[in-house]
Protein backbone atom coordinates (compact mmCIF):
# COMPACT_ATOMS: atom_id res chain seq x y z
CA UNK A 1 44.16 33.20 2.00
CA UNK A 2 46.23 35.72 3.80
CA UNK A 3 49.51 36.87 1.85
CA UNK A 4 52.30 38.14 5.11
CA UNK A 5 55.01 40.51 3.11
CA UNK A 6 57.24 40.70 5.80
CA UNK A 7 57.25 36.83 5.48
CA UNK A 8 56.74 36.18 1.90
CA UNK A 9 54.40 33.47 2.56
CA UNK A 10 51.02 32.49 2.29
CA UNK A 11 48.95 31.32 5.16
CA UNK A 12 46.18 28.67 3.27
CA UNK A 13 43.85 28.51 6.04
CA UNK A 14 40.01 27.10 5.78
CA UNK A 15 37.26 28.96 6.18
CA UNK A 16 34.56 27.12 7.55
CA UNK A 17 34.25 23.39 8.38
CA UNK A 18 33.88 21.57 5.57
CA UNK A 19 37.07 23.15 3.76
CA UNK A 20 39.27 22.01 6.65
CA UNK A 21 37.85 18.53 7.08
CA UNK A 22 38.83 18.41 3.07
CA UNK A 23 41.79 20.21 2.91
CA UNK A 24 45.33 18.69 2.63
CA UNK A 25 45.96 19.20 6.51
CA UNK A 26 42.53 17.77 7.51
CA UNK A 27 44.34 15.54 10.12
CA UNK A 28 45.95 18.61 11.95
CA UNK A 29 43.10 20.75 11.77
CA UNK A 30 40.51 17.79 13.41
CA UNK A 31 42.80 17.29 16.22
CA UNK A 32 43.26 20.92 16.84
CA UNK A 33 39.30 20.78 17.07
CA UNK A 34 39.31 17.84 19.11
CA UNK A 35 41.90 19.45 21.62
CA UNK A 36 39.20 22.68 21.92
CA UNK A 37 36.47 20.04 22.91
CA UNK A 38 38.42 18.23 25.15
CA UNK A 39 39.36 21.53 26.58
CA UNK A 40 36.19 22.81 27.46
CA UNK A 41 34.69 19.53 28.96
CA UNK A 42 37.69 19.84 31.45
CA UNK A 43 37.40 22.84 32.06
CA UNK A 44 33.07 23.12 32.53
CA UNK A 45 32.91 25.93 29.74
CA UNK A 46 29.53 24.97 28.95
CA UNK A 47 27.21 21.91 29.44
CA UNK A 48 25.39 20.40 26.96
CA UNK A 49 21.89 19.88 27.16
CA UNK A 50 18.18 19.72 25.10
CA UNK A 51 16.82 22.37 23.47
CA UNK A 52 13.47 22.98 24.16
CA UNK A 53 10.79 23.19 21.48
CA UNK A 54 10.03 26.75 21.83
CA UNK A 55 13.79 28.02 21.83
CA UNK A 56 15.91 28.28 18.98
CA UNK A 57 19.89 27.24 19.84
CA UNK A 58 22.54 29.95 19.07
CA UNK A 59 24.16 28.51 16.06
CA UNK A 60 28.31 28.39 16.15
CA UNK A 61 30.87 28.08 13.37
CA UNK A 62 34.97 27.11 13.98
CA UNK A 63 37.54 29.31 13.13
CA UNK A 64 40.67 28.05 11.99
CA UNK A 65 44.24 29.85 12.77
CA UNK A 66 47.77 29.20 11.60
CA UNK A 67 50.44 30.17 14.23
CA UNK A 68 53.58 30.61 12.90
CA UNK A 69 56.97 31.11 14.30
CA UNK A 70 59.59 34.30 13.61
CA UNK A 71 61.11 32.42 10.37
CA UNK A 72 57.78 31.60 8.83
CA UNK A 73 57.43 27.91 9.83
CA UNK A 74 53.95 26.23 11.16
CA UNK A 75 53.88 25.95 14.77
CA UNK A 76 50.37 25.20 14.96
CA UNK A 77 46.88 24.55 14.37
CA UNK A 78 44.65 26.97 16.14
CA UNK A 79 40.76 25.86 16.07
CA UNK A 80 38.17 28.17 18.13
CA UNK A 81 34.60 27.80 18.56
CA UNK A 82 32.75 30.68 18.24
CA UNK A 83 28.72 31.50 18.45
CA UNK A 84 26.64 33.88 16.66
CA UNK A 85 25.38 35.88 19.90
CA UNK A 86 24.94 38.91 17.37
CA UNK A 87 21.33 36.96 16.06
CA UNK A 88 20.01 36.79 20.27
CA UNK A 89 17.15 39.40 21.13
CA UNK A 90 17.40 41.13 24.69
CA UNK A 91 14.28 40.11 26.66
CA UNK A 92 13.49 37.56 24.02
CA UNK A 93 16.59 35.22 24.10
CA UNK A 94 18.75 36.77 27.24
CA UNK A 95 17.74 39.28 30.04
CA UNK A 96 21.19 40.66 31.29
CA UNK A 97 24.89 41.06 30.14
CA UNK A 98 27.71 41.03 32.20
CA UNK A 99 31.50 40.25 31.82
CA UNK A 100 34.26 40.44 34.09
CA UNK A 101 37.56 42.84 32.91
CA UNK A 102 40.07 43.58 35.07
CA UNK A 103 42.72 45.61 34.32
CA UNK A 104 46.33 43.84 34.88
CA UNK A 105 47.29 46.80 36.74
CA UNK A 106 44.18 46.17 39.05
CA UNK A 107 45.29 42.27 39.69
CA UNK A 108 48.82 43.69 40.61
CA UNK A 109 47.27 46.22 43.20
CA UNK A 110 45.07 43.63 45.00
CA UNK A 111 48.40 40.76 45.48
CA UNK A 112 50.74 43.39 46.40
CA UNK A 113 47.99 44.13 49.32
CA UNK A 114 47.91 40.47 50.38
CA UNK A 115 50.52 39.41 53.27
């Protein structure tokens, strides 16, 4: 429970799954999961597949977000995915890291450069 004093309200939000799926707003928070699925099988985030005996799957958790307007009201349900990469050994479960960042500055260069 997160008290806002600029707000004076109090954002009730779940903390794992089973509190949402119980929780007075179980309907809201299950379709903002469903829209974060449906999102990233459109999208190809990640395909799923088998495990294999000898591997051990990354376990994942949801994390659930109220977003609320300048007056205090509920906009939305936020739901997000997230995995527990922080339990994977290098060389054991993964063999290289890499992530793209680019700077918005960077992006503006390389258009500005394109006739």
């Amino acid at each position: 429970m997160e008290i806002n004093d600029d707000k004076l309200f109090i954002l009730d939000e779940p903390t794992n799954y089973m509190k949402a799926i119980s929780n007075i707003d179980s309907e809201k928070w299950l379709e903002a999961m469903k829209s974060k699925m449906d999102y990233t099988y459109t999208n190809y985030v990640w395909t799923l597949v088998d495990s294999l005996e000898e591997i051990k799957p990354i376990r994942c958790e949801w994390v659930f977000k109220k977003k609320t307007s300048m007056n205090g009201n509920i906009q939305t349900y936020k739901a997000r995915l997230i995995y527990k990469g922080y339990i994977q050994r290098q060389g054991v479960d993964f063999n290289e890291t890499f992530s793209i960042v680019a700077m918005l500055k960077s992006i503006s260069i390389f258009y500005s450069c394109i006739p």
